[in-house]
Protein backbone atom coordinates (compact mmCIF):
# COMPACT_ATOMS: atom_id res chain seq x y z
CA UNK A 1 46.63 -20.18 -68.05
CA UNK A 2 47.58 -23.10 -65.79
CA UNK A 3 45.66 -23.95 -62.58
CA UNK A 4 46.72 -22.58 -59.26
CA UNK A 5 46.47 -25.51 -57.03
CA UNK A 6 45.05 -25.23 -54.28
CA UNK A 7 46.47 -24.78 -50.67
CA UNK A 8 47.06 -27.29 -48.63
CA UNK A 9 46.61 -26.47 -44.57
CA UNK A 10 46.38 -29.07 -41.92
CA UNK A 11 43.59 -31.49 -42.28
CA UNK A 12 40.26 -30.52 -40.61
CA UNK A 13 38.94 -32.96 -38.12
CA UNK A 14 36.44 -30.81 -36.66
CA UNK A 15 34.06 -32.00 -39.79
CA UNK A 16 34.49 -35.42 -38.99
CA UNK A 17 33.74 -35.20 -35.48
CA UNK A 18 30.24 -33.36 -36.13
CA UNK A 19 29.24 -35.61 -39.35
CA UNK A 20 30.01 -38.56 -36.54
CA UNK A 21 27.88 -36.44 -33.68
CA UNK A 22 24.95 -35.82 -36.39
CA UNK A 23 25.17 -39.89 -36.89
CA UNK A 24 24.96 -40.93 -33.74
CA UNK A 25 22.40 -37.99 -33.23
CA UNK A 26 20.43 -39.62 -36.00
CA UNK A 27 20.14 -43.21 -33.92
CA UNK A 28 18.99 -42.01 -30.62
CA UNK A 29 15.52 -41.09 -29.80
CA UNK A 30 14.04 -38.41 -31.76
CA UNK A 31 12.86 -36.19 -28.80
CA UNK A 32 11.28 -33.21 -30.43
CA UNK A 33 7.92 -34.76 -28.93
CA UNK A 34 9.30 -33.17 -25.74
CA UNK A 35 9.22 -29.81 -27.04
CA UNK A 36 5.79 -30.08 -26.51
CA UNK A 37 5.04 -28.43 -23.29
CA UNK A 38 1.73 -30.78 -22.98
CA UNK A 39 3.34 -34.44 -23.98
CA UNK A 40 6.62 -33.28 -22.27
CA UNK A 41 4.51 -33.15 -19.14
CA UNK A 42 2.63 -36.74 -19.80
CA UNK A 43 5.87 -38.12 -20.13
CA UNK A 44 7.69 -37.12 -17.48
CA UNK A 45 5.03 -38.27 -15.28
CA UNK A 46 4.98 -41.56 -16.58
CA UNK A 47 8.42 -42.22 -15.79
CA UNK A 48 7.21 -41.47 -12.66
CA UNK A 49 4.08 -43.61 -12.42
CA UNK A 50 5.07 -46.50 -14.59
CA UNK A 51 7.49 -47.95 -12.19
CA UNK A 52 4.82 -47.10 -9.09
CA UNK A 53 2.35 -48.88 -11.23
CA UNK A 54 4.93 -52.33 -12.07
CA UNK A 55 5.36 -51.80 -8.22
CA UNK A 56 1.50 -53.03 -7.58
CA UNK A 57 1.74 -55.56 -10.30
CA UNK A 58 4.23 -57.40 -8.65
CA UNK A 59 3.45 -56.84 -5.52
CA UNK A 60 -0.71 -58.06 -6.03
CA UNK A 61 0.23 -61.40 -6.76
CA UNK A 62 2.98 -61.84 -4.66
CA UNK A 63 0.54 -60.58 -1.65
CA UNK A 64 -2.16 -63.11 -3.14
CA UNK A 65 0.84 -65.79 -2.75
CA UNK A 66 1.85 -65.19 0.66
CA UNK A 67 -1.93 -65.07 1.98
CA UNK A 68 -2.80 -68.25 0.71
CA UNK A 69 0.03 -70.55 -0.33
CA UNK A 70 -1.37 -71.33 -3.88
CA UNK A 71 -0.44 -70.83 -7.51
CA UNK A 72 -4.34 -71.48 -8.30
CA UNK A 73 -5.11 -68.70 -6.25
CA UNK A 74 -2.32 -66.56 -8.31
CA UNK A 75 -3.80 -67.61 -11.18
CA UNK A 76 -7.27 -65.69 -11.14
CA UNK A 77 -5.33 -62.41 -11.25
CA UNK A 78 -5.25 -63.16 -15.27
CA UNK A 79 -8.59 -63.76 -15.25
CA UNK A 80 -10.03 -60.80 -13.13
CA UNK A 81 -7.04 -58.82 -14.78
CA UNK A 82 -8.30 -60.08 -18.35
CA UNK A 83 -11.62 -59.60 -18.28
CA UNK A 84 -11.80 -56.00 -17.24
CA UNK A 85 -9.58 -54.92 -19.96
CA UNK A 86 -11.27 -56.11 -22.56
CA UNK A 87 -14.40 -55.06 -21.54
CA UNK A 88 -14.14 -51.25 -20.51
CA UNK A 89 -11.01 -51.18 -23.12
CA UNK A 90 -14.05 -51.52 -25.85
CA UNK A 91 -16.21 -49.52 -23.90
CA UNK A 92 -13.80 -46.84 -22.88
CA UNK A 93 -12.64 -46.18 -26.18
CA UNK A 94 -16.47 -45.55 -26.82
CA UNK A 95 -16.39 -43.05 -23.92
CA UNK A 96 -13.21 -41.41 -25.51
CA UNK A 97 -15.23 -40.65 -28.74
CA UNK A 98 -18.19 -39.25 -26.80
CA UNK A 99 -16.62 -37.15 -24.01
CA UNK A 100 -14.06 -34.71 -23.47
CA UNK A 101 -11.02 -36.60 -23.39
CA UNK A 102 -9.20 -34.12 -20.28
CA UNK A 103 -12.09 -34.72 -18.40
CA UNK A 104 -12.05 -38.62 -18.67
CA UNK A 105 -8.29 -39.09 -17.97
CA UNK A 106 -8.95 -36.40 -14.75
CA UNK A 107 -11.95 -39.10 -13.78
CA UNK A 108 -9.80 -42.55 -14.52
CA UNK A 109 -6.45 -41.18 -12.95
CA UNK A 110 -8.22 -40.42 -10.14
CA UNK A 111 -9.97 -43.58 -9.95
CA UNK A 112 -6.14 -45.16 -10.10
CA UNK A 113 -5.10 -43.17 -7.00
CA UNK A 114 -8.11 -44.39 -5.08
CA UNK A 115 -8.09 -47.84 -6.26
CA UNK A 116 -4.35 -47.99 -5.29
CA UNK A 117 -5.15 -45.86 -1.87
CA UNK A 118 -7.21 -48.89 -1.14
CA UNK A 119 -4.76 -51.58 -1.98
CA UNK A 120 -2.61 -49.59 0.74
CA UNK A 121 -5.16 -49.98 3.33
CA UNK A 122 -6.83 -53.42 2.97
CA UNK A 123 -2.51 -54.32 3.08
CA UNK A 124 -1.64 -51.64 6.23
CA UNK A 125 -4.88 -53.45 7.71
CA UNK A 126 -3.95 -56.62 7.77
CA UNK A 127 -7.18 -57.71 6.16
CA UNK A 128 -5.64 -60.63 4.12
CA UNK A 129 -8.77 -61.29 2.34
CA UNK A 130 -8.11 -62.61 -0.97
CA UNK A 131 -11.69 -61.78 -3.08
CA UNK A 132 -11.42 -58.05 -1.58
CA UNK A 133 -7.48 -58.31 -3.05
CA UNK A 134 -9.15 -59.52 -6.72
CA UNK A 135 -12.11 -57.77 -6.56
CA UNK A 136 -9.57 -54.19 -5.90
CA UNK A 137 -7.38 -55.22 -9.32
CA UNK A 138 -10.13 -55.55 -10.93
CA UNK A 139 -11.39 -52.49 -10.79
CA UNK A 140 -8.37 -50.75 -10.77
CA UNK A 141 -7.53 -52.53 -14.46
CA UNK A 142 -11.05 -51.12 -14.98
CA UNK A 143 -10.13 -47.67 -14.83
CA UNK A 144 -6.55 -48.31 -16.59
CA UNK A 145 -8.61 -49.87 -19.75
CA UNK A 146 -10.52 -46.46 -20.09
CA UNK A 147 -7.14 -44.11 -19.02
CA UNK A 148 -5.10 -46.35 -21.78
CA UNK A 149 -7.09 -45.35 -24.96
CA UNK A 150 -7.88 -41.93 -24.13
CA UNK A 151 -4.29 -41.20 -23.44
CA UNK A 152 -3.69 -42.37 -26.38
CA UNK A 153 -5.79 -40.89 -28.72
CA UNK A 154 -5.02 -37.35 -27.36
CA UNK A 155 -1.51 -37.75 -29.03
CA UNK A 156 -2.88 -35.78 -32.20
CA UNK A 157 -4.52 -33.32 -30.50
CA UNK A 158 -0.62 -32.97 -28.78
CA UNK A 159 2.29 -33.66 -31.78
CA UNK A 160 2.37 -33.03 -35.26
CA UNK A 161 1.44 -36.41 -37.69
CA UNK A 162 4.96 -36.38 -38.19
CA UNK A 163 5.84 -37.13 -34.85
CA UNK A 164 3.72 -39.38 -33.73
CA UNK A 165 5.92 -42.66 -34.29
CA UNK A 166 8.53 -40.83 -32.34
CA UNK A 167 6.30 -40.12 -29.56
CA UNK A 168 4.77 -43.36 -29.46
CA UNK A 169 8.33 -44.08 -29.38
CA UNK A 170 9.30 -42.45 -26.45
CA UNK A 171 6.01 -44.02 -24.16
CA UNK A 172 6.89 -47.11 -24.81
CA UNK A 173 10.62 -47.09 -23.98
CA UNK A 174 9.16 -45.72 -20.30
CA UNK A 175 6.54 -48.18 -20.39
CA UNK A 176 9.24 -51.11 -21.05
CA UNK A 177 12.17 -49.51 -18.70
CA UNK A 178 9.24 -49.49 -16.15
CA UNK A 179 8.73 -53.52 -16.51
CA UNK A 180 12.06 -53.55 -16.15
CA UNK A 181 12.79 -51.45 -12.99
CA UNK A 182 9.79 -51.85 -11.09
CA UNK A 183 9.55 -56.22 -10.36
CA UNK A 184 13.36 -55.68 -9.83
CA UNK A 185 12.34 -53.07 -6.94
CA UNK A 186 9.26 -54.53 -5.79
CA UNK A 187 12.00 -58.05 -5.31
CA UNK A 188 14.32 -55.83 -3.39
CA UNK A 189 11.66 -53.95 -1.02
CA UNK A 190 8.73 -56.51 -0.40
CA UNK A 191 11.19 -58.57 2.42
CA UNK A 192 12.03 -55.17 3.64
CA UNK A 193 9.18 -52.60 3.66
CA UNK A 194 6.06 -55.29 3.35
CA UNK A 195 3.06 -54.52 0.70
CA UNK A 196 1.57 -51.59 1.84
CA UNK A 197 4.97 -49.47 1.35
CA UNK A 198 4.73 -50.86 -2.43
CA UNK A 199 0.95 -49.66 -2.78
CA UNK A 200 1.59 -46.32 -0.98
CA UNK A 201 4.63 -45.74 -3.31
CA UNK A 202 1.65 -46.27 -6.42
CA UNK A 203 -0.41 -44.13 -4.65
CA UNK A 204 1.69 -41.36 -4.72
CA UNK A 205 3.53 -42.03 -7.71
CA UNK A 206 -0.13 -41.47 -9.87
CA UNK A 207 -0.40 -37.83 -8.50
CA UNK A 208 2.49 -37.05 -10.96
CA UNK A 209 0.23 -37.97 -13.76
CA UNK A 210 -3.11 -36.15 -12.00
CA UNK A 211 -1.15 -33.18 -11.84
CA UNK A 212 0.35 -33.55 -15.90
CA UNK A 213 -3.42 -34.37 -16.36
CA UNK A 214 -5.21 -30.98 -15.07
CA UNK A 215 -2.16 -28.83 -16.67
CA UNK A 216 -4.25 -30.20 -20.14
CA UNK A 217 -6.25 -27.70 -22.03
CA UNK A 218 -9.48 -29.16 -22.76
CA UNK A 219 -9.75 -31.63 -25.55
CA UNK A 220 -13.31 -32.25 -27.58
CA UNK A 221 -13.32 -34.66 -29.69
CA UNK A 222 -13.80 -33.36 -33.13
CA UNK A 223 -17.05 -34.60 -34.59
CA UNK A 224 -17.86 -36.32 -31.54
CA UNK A 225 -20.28 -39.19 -31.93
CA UNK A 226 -24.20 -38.37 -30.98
CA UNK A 227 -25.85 -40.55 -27.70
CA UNK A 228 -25.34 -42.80 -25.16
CA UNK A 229 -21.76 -44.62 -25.88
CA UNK A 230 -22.79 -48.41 -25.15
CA UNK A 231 -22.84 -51.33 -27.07
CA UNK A 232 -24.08 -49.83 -30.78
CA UNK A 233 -21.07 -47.04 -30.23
CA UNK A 234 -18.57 -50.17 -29.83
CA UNK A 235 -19.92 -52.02 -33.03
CA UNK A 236 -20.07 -48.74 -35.02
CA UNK A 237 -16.34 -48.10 -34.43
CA UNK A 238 -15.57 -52.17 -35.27
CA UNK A 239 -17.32 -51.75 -38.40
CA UNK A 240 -15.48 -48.62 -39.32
CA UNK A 241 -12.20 -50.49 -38.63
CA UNK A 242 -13.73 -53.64 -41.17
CA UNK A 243 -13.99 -50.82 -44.03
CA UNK A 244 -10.50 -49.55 -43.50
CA UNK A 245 -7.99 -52.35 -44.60
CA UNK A 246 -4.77 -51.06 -43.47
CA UNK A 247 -6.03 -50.15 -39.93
CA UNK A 248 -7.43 -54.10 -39.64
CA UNK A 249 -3.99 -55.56 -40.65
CA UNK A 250 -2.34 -53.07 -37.89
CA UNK A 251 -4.22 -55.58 -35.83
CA UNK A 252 -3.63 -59.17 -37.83
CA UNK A 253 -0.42 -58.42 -37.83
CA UNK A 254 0.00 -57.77 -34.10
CA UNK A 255 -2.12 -60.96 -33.70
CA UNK A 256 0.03 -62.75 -35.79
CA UNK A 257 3.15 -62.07 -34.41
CA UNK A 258 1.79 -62.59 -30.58
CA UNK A 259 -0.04 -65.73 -31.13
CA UNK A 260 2.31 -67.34 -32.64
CA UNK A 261 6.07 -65.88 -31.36
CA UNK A 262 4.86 -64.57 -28.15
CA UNK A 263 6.99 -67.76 -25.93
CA UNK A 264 6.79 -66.39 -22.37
CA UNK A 265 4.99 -69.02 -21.23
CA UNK A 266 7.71 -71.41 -22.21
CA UNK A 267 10.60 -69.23 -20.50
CA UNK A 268 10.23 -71.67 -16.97
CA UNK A 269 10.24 -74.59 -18.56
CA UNK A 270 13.12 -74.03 -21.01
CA UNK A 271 14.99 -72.45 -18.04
CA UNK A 272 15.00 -75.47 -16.12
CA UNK A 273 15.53 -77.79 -18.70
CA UNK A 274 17.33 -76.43 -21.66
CA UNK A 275 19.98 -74.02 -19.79
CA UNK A 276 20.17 -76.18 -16.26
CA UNK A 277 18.06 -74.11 -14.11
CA UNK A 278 16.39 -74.39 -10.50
CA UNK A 279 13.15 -75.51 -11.37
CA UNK A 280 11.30 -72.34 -9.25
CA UNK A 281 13.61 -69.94 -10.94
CA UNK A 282 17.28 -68.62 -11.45
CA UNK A 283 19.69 -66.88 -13.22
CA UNK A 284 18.56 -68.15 -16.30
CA UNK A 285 14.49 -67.85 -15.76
CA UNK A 286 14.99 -63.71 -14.69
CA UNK A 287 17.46 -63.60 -17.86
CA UNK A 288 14.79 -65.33 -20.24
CA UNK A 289 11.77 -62.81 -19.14
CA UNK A 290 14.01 -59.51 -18.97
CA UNK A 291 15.32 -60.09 -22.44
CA UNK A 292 12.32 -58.86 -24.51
CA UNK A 293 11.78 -55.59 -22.31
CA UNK A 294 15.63 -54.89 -22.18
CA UNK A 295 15.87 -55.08 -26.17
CA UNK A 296 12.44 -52.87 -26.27
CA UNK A 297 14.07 -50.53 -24.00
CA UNK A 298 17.51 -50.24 -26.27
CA UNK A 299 15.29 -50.45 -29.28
CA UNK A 300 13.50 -47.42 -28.03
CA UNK A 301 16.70 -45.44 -26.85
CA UNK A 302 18.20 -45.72 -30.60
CA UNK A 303 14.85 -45.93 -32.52
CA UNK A 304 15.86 -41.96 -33.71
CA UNK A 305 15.71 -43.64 -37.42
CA UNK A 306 11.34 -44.31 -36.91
CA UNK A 307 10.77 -40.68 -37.28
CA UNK A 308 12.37 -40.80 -40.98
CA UNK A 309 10.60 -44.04 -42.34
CA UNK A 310 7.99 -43.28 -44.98
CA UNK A 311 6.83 -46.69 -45.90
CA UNK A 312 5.18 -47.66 -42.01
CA UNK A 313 2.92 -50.64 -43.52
CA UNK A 314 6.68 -52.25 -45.19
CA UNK A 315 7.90 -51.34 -41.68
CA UNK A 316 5.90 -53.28 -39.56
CA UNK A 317 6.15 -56.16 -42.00
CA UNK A 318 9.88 -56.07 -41.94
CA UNK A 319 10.18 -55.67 -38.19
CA UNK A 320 7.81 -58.41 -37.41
CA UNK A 321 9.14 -61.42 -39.97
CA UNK A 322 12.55 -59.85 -37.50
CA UNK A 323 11.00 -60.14 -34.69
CA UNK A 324 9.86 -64.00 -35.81
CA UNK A 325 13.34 -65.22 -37.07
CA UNK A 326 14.75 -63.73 -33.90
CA UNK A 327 12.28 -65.97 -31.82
CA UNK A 328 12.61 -68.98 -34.04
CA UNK A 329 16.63 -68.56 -33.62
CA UNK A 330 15.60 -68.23 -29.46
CA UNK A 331 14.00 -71.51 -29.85
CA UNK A 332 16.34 -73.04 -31.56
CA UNK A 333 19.75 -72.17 -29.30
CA UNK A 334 17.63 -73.55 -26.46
CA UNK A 335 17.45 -77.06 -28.60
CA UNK A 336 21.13 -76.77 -28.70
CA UNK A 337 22.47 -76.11 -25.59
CA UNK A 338 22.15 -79.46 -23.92
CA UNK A 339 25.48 -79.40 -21.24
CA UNK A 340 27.04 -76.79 -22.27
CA UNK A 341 24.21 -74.18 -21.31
CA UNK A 342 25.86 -71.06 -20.77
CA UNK A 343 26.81 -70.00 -24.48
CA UNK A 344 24.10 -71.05 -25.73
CA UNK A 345 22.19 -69.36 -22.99
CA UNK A 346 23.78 -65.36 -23.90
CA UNK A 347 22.50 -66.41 -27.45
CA UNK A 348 18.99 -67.40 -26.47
CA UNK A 349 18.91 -63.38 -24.29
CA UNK A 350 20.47 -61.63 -27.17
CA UNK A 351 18.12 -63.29 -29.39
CA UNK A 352 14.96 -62.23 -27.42
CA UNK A 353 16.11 -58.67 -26.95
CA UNK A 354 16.56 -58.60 -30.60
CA UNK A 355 12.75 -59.49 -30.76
CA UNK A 356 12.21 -56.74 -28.36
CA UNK A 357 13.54 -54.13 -30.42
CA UNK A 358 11.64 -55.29 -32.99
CA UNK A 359 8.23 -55.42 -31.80
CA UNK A 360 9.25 -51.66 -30.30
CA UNK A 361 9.68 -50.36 -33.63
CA UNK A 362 6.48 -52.60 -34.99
CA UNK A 363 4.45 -51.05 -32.04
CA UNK A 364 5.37 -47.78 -32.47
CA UNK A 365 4.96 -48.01 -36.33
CA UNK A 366 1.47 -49.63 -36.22
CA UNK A 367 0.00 -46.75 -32.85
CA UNK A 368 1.42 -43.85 -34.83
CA UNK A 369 -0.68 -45.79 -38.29
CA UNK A 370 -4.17 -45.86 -36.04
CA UNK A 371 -3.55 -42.29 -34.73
CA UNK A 372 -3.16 -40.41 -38.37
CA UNK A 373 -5.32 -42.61 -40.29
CA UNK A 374 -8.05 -42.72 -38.22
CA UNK A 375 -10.88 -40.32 -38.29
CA UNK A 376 -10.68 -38.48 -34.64
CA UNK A 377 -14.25 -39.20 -34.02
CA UNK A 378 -13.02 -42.89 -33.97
CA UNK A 379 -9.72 -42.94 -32.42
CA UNK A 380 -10.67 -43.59 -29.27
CA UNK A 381 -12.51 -46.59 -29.71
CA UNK A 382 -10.01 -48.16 -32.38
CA UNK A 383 -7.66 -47.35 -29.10
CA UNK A 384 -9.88 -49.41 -27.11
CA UNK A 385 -9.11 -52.54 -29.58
CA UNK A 386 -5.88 -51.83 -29.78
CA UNK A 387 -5.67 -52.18 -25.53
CA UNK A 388 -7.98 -55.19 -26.03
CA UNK A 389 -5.75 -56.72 -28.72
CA UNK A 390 -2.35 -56.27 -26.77
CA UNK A 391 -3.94 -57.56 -23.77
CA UNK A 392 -5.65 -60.71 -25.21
CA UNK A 393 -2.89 -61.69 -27.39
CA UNK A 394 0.03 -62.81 -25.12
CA UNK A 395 -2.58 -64.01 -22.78
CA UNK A 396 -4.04 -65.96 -25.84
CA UNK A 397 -0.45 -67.39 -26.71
CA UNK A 398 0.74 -68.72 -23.32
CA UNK A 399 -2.44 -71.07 -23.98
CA UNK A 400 -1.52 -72.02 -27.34
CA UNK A 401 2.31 -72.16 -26.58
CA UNK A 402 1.72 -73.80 -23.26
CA UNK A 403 -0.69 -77.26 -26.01
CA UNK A 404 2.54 -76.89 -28.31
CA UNK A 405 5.29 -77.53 -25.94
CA UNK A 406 3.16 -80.84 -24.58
CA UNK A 407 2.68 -82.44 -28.09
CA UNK A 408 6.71 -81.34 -29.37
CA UNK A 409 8.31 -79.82 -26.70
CA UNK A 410 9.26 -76.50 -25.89
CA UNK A 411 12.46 -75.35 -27.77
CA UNK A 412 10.34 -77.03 -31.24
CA UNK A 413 7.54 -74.89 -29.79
CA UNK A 414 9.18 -71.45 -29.79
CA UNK A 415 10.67 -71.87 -32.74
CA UNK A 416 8.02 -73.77 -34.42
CA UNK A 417 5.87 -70.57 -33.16
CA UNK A 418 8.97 -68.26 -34.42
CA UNK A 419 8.61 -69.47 -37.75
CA UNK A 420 5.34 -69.63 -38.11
CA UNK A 421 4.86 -65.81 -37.37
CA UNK A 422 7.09 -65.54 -40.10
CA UNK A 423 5.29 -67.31 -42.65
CA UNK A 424 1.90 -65.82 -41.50
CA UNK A 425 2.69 -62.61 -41.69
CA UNK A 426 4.12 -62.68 -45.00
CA UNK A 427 1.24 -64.22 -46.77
CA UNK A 428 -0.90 -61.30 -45.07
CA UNK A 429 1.29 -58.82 -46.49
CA UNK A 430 0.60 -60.04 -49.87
CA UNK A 431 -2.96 -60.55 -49.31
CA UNK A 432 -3.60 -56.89 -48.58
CA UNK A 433 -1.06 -55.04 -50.58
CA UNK A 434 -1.96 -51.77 -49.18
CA UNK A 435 -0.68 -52.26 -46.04
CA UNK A 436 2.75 -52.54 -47.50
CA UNK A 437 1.83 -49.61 -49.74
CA UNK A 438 1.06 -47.01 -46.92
CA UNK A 439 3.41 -43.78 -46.63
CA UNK A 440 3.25 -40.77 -44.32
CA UNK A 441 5.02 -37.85 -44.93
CA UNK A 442 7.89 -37.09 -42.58
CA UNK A 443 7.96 -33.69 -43.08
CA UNK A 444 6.31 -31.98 -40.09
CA UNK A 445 3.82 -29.40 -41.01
CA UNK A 446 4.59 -25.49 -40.46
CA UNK A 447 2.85 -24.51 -37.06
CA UNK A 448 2.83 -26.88 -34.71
């Protein structure tokens, strides 16, 4: 019996279309975080309170600046910034193991809005008394070391496992549109509206989170550590991290790639003398430092794709010896540009955003790693050296970048630095093979 073809109609382009929609679909953001009435309400609030918050941080120095005519003086802002965060982000990740973790971010978002209330005043007051200025940021990066790692670690008690690199995801593409938005705001309005309008926008800003905060059930911590948490808490929790090999390179590797390709504190100088720059600034200086937090930010809007990666530990390697080439290639189109800066100045941006996107995905990759493969009773203080760790590092590297560029310059610098990421984190890949061996499943469990 012969075959009856089949019949032909006109083709169907409807399929097309959708297979393209699910594609594209599949590249942005996965938001199913936001399904979560709890997170949904974090987040929103942050995009909220994270350009308030960039607000102060511009506006702090810049205040600091205008009191007292001195980059010295501007200086000690890293230094009682610094200091702070490393200290109470050790000790308030203890705190976050020992308490109930609502009740601390209820105590250290308040402790925000006052701190802030106060930078309002001492500014509406005229006061212009630059210790009281310091003294204020440093306790207000005081509270934000303790609020950091117990926001954090609540992101279990919140998503499925599944979800977590998506929802670490999503927080940093607010915290990185924020560095963005806010300096270019706080330019705009200081002339205009003066400091205490910037400090009073903070103020308010935070009662978006207090509000998202109090909506939180309460949240125990699940074996929760026995005592006082002081010094012997903050030791315990190193020495669990020292007998779990794949958390500790979640931290090399992040020290790696920021020691070594972190170049910010090249960005003036290669402004002004690679691309033909003012030397107190320009088109090319606000391009340079923008770069990294744009890319994050696009990074973060099409980073749908982290949500379906299995292999994390391979993932951060790959994403990092990217984020290093990337860098090294930065450095290198600044060597080239001589006289003709401008080309080689859009390659130099594109190159750093690339970076960006990179160490989005790496970030994301290596918080959602501490979060599920950490103990609970723990989290918060691995947390606490994770805010430690990203505070220190760049901080760290302008040092180190800043003795580089003296001895060879600082296009051979960044990419010299670039490459040397690169090469570093490679050979600690294949020192501890089971950070490139670790796999989650991406399969979110039935009931959450």
């Amino acid at each position: 019996m012969a075959a009856t073809a089949p019949a032909r109609g006109p083709p169907v382009r409807s399929t097309g279309v959708a297979s393209r929609t699910v594609q594209i679909r599949g590249l942005l953001a996965d938001t199913r975080p936001l399904a979560v009435p709890a997170f949904r309400r974090l987040w929103v609030a942050n995009i909220v309170t994270v350009v308030g918050a960039q607000l102060t941080v511009v506006a702090v120095p810049a205040q600091i600046y205008a009191m007292t005519g001195s980059s010295a003086y501007v200086g000690l802002t890293g230094v009682f910034g610094l200091v702070p965060l490393l200290v109470f982000g050790l000790w308030g990740g203890a705190l976050a193991d020992h308490l109930d973790r609502r009740l601390l971010l209820v105590v250290t978002t308040t402790g925000l809005i006052v701190t802030s209330a106060l930078f309002w005043a001492q500014a509406a007051a005229g006061l212009d008394n630059v210790w009281v200025l310091l003294s204020l940021f440093s306790v207000q990066q005081a509270f934000f070391a303790v609020n950091q790692p117990t926001r954090t670690a609540i992101l279990p008690m919140l998503v499925d496992t599944s979800l977590l690199p998506a929802a670490a995801s999503l927080n940093m593409t607010v915290m990185q549109a924020g560095a963005i938005a806010g300096p270019m705001a706080a330019g705009v309005l200081i002339p205009f509206v003066g400091f205490s309008w910037l400090y009073l926008a903070d103020t308010v800003c935070l009662l978006a989170t207090l509000y998202a905060v109090l909506a939180l059930p309460p949240l125990p911590v699940e074996n929760r550590m026995i005592g006082t948490p002081g010094i012997r808490s903050v030791v315990e929790g190193l020495v669990y991290l020292r007998t779990q090999p794949v958390l500790m390179m979640s931290f090399v590797v992040d020290i790696i790639a920021m020691l070594f390709g972190m170049p910010r504190a090249l960005f003036p100088e290669i402004a002004h003398l690679d691309f033909g720059g003012p030397d107190e600034g320009g088109l090319a200086f606000a391009l340079l430092f923008a770069a990294i937090p744009v890319g994050a930010v696009v990074g973060g809007v099409l980073s749908g794709w982290v949500s379906r990666v299995e292999r994390q530990g391979r993932a951060v390697i790959v994403c990092i010896v990217v984020w290093g080439l990337a860098i090294t290639g930065f450095g290198v189109s600044a060597g080239l540009a001589g006289g003709d800066a401008m080309p080689w100045l859009v390659v130099a941006v594109v190159l750093l955003a690339v970076a960006g996107a990179a160490d989005m995905a790496s970030s994301a990759f290596r918080q959602a790693m501490l979060l599920a493969a950490a103990s609970d009773e723990v989290r918060g203080r691995l947390q606490g050296v994770f805010t430690a760790v990203v505070a220190g590092g760049p901080r760290i590297a302008d040092v180190a970048h800043g003795g580089a560029a003296a001895l060879v310059g600082a296009s051979a610098a960044a990419a010299g630095g670039g490459l040397l990421s690169v090469v570093f984190v490679v050979l600690a890949a294949l020192a501890v093979p089971a950070f490139v061996r670790y796999r989650v499943s991406v399969t979110p469990r039935p009931g959450r």
